[in-house]
Protein backbone atom coordinates (compact mmCIF):
# COMPACT_ATOMS: atom_id res chain seq x y z
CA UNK A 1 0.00 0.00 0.00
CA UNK A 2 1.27 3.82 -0.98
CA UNK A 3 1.43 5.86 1.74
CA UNK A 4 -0.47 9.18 1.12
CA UNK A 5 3.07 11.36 -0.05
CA UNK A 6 3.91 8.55 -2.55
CA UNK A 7 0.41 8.31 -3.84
CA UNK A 8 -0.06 12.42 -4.45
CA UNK A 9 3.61 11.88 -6.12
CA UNK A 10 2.55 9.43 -8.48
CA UNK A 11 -0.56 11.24 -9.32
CA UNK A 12 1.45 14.41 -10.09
CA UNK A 13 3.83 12.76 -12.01
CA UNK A 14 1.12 11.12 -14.00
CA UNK A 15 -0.15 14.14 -14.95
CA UNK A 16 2.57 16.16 -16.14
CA UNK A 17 3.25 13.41 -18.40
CA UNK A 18 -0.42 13.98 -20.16
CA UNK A 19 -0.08 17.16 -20.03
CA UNK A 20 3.36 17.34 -21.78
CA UNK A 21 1.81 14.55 -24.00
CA UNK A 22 -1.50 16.91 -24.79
CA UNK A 23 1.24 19.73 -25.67
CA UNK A 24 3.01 17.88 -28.17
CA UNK A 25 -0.10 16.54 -29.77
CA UNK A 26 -1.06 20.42 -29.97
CA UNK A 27 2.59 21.42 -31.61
CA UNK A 28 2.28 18.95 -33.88
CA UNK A 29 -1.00 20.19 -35.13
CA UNK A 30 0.21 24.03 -35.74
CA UNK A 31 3.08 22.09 -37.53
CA UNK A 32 0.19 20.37 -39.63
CA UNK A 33 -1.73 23.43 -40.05
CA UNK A 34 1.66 25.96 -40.27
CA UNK A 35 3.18 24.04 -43.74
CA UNK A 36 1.12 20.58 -44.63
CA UNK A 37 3.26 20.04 -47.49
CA UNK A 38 6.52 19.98 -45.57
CA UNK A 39 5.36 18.44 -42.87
CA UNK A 40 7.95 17.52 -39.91
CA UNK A 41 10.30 20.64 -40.29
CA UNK A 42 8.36 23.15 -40.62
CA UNK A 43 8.12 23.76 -36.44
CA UNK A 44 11.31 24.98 -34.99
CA UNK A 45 9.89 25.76 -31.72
């Protein structure tokens, strides 16, 4: 069993991972939408 500090740890860290995973969904999108026809290269960040 998790004690309560462990358990609020792993929750965090669970959801900075979807949340960095929702941002590069996003980011890859304005790539999509920036230049379709190059695709990939066209973000820089």
């Amino acid at each position: 069993m998790l004690s309560d500090e462990q358990n609020r740890i792993e929750h965090e860290t669970h959801d900075q991972s979807v949340e960095e995973e929702m941002r590069e969904r996003y980011e890859e999108q304005q790539r999509r939408l920036a230049c379709p026809s190059c695709g990939e290269e066209a973000f820089t960040g």
